[in-house]
PDB file of N, CA and C in Angstrom:
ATOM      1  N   UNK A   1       0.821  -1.190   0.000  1.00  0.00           N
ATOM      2  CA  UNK A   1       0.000   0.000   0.000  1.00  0.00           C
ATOM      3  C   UNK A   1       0.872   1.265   0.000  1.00  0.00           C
ATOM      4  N   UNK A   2       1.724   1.289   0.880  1.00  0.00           N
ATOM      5  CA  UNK A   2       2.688   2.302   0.532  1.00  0.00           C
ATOM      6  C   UNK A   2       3.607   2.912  -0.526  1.00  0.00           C
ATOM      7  N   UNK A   3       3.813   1.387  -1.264  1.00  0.00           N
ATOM      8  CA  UNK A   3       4.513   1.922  -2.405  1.00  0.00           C
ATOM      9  C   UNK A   3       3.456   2.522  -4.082  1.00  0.00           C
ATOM     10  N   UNK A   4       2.218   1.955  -3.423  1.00  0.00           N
ATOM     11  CA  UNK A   4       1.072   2.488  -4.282  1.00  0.00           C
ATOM     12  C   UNK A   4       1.264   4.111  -3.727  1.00  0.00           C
ATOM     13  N   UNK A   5       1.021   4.785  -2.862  1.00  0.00           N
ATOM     14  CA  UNK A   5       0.875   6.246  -2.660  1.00  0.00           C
ATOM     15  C   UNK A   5       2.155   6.452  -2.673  1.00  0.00           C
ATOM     16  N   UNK A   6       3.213   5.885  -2.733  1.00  0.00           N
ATOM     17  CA  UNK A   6       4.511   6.881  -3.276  1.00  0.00           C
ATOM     18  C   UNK A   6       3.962   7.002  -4.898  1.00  0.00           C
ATOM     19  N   UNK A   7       3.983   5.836  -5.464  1.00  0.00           N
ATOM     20  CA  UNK A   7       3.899   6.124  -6.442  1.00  0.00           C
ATOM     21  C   UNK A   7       2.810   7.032  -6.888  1.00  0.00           C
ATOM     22  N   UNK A   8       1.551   7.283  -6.541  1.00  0.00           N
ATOM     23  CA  UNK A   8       0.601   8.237  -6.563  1.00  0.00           C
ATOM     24  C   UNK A   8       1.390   9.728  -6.570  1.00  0.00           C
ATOM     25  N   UNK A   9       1.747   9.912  -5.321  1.00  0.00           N
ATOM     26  CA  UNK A   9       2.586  10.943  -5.276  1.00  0.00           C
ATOM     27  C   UNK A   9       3.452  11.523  -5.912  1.00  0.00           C
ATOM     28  N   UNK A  10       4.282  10.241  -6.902  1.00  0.00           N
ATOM     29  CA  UNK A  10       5.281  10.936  -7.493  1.00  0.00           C
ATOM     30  C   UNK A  10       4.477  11.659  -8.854  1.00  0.00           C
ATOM     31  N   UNK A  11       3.541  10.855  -9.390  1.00  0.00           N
ATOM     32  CA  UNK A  11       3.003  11.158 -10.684  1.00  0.00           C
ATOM     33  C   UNK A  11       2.262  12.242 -10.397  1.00  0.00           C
ATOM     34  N   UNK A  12       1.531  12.759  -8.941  1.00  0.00           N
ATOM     35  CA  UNK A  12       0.876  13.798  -8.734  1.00  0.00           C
ATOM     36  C   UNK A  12       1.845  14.895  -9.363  1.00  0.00           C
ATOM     37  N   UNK A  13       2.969  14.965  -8.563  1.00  0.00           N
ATOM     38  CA  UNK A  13       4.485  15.628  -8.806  1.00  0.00           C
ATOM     39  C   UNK A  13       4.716  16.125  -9.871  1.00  0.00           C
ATOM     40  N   UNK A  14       4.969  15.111 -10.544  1.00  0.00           N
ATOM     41  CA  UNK A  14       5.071  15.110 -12.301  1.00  0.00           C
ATOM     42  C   UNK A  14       3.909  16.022 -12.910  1.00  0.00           C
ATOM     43  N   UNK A  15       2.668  15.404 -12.794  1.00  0.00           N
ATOM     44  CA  UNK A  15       1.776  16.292 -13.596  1.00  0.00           C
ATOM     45  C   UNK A  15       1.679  17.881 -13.233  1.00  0.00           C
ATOM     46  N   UNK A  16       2.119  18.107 -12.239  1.00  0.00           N
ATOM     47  CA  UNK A  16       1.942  19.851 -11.360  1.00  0.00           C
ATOM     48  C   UNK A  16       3.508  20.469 -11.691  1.00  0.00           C
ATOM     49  N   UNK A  17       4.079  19.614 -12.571  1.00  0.00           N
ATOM     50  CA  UNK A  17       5.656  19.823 -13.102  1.00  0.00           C
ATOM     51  C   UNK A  17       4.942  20.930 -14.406  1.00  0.00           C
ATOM     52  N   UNK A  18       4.055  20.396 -15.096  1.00  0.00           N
ATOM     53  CA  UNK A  18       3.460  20.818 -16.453  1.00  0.00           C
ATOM     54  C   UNK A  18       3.212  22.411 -15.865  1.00  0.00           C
ATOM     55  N   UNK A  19       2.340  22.884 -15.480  1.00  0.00           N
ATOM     56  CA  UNK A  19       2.007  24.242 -15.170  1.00  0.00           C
ATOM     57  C   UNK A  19       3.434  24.820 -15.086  1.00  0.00           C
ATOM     58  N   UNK A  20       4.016  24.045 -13.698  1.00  0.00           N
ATOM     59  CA  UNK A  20       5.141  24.948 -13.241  1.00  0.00           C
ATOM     60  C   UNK A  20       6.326  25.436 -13.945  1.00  0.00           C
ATOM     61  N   UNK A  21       6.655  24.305 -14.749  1.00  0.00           N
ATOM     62  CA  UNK A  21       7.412  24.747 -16.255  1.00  0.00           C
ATOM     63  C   UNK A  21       7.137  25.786 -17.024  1.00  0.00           C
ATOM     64  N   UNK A  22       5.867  25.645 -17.386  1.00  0.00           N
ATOM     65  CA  UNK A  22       5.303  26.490 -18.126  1.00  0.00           C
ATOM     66  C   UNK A  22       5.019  28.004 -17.981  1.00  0.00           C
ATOM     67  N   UNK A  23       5.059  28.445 -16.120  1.00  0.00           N
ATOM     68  CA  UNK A  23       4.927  29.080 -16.090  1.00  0.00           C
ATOM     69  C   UNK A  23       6.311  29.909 -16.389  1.00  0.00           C
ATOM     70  N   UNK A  24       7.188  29.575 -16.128  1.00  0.00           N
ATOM     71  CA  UNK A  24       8.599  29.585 -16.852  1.00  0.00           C
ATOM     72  C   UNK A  24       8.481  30.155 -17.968  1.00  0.00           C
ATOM     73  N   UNK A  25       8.101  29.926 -18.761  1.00  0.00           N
ATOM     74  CA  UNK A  25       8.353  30.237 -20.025  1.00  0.00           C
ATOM     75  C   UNK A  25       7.034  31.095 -20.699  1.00  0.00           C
ATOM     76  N   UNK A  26       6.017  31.665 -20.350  1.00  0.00           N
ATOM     77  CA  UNK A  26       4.713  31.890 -20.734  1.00  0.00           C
ATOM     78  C   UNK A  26       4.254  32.678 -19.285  1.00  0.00           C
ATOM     79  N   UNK A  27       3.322  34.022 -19.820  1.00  0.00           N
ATOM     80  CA  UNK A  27       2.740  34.406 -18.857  1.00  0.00           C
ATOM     81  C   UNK A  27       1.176  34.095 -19.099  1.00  0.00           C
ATOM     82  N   UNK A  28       0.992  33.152 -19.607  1.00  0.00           N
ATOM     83  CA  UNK A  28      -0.092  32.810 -20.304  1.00  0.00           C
ATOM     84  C   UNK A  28      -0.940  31.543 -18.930  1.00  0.00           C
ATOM     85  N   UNK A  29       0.257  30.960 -17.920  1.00  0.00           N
ATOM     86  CA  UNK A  29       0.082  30.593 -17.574  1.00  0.00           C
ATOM     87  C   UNK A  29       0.274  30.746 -15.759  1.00  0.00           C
ATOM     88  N   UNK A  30      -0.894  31.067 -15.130  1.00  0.00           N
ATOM     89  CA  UNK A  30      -0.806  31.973 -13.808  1.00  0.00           C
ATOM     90  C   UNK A  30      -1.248  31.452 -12.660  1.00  0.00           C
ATOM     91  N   UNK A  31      -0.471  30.807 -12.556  1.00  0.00           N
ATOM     92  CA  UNK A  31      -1.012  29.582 -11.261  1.00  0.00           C
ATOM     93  C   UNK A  31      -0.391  29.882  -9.731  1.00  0.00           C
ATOM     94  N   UNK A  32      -1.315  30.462  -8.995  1.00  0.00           N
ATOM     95  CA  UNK A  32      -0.911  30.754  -7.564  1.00  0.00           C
ATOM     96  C   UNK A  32      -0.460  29.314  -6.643  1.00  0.00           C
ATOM     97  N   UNK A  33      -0.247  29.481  -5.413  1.00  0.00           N
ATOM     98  CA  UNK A  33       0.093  28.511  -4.131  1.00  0.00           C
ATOM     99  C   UNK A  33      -1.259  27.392  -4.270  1.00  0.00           C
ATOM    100  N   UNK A  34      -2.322  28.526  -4.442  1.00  0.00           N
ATOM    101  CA  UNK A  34      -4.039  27.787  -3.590  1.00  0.00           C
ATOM    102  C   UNK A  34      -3.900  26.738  -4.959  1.00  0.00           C
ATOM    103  N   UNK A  35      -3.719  27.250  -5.967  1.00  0.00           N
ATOM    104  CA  UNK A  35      -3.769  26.615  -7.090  1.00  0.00           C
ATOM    105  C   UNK A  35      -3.316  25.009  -7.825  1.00  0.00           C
ATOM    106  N   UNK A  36      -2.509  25.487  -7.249  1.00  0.00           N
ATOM    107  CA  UNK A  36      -0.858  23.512  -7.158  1.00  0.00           C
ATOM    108  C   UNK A  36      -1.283  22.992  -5.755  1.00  0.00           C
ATOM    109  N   UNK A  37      -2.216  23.757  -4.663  1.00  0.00           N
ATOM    110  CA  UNK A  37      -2.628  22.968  -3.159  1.00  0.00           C
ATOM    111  C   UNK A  37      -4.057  21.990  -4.100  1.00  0.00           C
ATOM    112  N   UNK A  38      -4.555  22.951  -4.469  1.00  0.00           N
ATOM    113  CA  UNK A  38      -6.050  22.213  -4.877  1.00  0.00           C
ATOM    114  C   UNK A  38      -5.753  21.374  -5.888  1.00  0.00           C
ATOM    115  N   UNK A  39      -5.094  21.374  -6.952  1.00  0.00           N
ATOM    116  CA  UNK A  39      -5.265  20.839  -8.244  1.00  0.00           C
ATOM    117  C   UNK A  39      -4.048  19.292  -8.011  1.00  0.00           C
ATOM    118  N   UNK A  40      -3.432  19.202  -7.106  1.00  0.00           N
ATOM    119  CA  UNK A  40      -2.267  18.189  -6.101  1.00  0.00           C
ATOM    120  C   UNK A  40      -3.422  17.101  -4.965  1.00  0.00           C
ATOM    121  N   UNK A  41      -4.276  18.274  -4.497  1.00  0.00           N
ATOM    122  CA  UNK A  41      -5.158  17.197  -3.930  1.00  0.00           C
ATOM    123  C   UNK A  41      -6.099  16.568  -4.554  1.00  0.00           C
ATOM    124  N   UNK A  42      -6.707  17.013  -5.494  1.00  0.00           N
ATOM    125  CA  UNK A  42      -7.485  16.670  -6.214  1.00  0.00           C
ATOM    126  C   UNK A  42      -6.964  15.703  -7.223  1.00  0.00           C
ATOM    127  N   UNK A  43      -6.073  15.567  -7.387  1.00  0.00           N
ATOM    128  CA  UNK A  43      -5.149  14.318  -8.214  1.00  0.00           C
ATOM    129  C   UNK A  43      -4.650  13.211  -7.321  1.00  0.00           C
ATOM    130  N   UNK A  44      -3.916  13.466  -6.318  1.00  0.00           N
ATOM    131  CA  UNK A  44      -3.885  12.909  -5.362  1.00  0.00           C
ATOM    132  C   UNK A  44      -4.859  12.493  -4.509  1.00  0.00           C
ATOM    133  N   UNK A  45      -5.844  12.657  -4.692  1.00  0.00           N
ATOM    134  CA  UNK A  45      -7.266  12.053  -4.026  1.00  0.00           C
ATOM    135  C   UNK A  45      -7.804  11.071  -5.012  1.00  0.00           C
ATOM    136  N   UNK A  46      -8.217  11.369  -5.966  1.00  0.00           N
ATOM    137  CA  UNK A  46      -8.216  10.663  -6.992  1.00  0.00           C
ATOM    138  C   UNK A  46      -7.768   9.533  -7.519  1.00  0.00           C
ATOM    139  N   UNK A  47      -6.548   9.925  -7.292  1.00  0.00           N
ATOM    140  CA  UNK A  47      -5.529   8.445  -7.339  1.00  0.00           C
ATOM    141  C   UNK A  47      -5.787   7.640  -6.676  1.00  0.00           C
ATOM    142  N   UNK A  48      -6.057   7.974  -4.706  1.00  0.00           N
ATOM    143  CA  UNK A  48      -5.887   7.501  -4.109  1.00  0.00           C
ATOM    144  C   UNK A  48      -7.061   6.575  -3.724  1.00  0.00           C
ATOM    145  N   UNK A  49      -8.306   7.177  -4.504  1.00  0.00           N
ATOM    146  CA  UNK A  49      -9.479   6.548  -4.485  1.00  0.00           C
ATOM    147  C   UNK A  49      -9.149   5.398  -5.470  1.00  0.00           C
ATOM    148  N   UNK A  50      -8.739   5.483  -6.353  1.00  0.00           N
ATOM    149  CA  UNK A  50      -8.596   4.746  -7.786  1.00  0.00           C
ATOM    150  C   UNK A  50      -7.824   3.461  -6.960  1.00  0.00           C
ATOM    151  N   UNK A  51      -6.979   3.364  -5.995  1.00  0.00           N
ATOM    152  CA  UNK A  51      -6.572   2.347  -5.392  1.00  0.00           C
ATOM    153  C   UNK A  51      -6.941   1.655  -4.506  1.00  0.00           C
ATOM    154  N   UNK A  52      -7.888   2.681  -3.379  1.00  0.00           N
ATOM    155  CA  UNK A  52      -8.964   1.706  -2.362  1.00  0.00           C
ATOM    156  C   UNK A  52      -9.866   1.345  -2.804  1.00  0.00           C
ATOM    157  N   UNK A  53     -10.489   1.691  -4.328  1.00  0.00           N
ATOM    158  CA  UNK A  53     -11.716   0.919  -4.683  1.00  0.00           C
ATOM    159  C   UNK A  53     -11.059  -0.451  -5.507  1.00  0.00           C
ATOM    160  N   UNK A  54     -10.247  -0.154  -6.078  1.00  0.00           N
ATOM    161  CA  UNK A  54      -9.852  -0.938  -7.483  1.00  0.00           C
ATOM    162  C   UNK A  54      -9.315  -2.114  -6.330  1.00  0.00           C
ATOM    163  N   UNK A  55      -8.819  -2.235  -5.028  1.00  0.00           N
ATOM    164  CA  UNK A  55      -7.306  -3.330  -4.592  1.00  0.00           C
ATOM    165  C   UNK A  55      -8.664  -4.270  -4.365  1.00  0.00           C
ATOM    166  N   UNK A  56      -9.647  -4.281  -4.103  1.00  0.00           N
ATOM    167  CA  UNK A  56     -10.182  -5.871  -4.339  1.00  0.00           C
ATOM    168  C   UNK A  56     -10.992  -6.622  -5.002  1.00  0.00           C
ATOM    169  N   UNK A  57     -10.676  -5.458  -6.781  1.00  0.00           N
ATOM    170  CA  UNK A  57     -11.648  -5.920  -7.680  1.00  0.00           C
ATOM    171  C   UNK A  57     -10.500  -6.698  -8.970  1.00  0.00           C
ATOM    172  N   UNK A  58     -11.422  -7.771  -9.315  1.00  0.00           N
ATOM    173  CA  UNK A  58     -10.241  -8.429 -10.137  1.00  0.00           C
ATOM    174  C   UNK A  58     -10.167  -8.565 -11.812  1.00  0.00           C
ATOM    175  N   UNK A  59     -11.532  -7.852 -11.919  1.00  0.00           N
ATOM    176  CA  UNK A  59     -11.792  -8.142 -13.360  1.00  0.00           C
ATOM    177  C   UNK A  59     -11.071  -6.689 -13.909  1.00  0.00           C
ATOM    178  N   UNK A  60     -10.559  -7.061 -15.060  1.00  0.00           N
ATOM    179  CA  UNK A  60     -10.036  -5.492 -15.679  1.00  0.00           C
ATOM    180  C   UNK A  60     -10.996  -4.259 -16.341  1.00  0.00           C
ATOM    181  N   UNK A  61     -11.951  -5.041 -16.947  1.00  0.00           N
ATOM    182  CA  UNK A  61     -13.150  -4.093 -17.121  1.00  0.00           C
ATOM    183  C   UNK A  61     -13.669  -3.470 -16.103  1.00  0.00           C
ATOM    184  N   UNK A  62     -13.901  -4.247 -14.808  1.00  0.00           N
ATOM    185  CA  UNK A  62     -14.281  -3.110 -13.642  1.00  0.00           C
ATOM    186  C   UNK A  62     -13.182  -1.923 -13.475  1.00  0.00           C
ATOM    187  N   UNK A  63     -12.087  -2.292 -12.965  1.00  0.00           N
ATOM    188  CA  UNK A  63     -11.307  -1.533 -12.766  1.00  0.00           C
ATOM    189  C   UNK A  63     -10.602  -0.127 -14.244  1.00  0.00           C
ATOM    190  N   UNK A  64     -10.856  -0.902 -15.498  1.00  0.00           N
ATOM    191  CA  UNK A  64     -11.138   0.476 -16.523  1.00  0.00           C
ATOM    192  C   UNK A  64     -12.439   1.108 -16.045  1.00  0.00           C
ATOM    193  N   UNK A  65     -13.598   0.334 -16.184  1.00  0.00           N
ATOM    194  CA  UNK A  65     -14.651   1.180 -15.746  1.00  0.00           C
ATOM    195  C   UNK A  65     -14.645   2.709 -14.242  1.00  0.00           C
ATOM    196  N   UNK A  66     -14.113   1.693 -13.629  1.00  0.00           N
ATOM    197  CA  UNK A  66     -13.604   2.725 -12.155  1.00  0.00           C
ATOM    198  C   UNK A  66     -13.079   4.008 -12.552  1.00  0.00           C
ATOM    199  N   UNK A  67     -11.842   3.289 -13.725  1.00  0.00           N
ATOM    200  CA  UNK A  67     -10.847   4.449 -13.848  1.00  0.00           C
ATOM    201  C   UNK A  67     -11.451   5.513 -14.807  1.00  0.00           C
ATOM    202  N   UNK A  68     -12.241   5.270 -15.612  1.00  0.00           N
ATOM    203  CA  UNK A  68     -12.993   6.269 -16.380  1.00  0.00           C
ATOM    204  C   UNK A  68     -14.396   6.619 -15.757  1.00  0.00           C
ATOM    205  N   UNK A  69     -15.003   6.504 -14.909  1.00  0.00           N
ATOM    206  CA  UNK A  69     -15.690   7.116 -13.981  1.00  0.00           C
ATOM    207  C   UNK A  69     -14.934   8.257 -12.733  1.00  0.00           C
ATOM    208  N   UNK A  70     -13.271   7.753 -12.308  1.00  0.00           N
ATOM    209  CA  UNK A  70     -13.055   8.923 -11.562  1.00  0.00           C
ATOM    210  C   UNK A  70     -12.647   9.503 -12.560  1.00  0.00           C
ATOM    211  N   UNK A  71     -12.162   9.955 -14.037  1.00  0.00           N
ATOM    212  CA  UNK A  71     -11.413  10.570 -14.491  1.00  0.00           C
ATOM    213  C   UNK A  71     -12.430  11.814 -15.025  1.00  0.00           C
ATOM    214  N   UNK A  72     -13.670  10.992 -15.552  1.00  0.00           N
ATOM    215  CA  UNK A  72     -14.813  11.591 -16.282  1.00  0.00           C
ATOM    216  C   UNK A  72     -14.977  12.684 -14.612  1.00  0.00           C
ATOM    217  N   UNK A  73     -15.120  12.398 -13.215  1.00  0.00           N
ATOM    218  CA  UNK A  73     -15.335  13.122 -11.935  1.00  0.00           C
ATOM    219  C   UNK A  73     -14.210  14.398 -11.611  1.00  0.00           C
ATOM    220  N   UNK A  74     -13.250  13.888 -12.101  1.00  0.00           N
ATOM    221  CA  UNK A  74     -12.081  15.163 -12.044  1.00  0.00           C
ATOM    222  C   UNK A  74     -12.339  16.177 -13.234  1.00  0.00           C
ATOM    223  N   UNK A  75     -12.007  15.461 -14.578  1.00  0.00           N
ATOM    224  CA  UNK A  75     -12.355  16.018 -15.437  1.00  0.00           C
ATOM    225  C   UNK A  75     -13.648  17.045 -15.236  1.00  0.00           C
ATOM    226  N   UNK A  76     -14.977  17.001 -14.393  1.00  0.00           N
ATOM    227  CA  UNK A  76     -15.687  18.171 -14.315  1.00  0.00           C
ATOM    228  C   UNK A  76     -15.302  18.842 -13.286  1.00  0.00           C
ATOM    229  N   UNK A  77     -14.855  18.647 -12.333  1.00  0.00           N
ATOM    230  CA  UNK A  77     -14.161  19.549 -11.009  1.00  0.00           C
ATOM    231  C   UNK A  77     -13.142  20.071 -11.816  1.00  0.00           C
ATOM    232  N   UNK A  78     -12.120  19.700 -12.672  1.00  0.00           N
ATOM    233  CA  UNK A  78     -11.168  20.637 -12.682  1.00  0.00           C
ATOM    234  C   UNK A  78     -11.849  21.736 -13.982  1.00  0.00           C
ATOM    235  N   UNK A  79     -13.128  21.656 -14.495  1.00  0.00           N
ATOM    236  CA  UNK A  79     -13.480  22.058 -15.426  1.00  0.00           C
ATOM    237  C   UNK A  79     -14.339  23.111 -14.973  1.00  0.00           C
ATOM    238  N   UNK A  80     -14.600  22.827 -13.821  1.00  0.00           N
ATOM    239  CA  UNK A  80     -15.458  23.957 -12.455  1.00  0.00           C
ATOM    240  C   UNK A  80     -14.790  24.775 -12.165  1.00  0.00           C
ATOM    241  N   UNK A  81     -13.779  24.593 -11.683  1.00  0.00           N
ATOM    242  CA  UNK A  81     -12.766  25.149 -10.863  1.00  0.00           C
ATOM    243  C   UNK A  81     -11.834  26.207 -11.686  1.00  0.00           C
ATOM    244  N   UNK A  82     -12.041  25.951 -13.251  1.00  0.00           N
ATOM    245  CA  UNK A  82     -11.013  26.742 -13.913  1.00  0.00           C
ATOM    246  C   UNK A  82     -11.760  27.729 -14.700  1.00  0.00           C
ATOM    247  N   UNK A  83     -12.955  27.194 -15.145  1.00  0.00           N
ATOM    248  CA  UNK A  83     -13.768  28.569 -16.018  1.00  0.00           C
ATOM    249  C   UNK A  83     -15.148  28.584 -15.321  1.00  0.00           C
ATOM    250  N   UNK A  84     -15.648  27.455 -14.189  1.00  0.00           N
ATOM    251  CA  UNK A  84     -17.068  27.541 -13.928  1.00  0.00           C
ATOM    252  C   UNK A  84     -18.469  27.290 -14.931  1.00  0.00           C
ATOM    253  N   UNK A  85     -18.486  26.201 -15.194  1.00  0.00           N
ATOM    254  CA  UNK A  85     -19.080  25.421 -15.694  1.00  0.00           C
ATOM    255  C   UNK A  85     -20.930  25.773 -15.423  1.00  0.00           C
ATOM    256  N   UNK A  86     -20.724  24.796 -14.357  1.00  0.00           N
ATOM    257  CA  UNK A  86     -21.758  25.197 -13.796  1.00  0.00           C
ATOM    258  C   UNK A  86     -22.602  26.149 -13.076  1.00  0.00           C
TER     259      UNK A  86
END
């Protein structure tokens, strides 16, 4: 279990690498503290769900299914959160 949330963690890492680069190079891209806190937990939660539901299901279709049900769930939170959707 632990080496599942390192690994969660590191890829959280990685993906919050993308903005932060970017902001480097582009003012196009303006991402505060609250911003890499929320959008880190929200990946990192995610993930972390994706592993307490998925560790005692064995078929692979469930577990794609899982994984494109939380992704389709982030995918509208982070789609809320950035222009307000709803």
């Amino acid at each position: 279990m632990t080496r599942s949330i390192f690994r969660i963690a590191v890829i959280t890492a990685a993906f919050l690498m993308v903005p932060a680069v970017a902001m480097l190079f582009t003012n196009e891209v303006n991402w505060g503290p609250g911003d890499f806190l929320t959008m880190g937990a929200l990946l990192f939660g995610s993930g972390l769900a994706y592993v307490l539901i998925t560790r005692n299901i064995v078929g692979r279709a469930a577990r794609i299914a899982v994984g494109a049900g939380l992704a389709i769930v982030v995918l509208t939170v982070w789609a809320e959160l950035a222009v307000g959707i709803f």
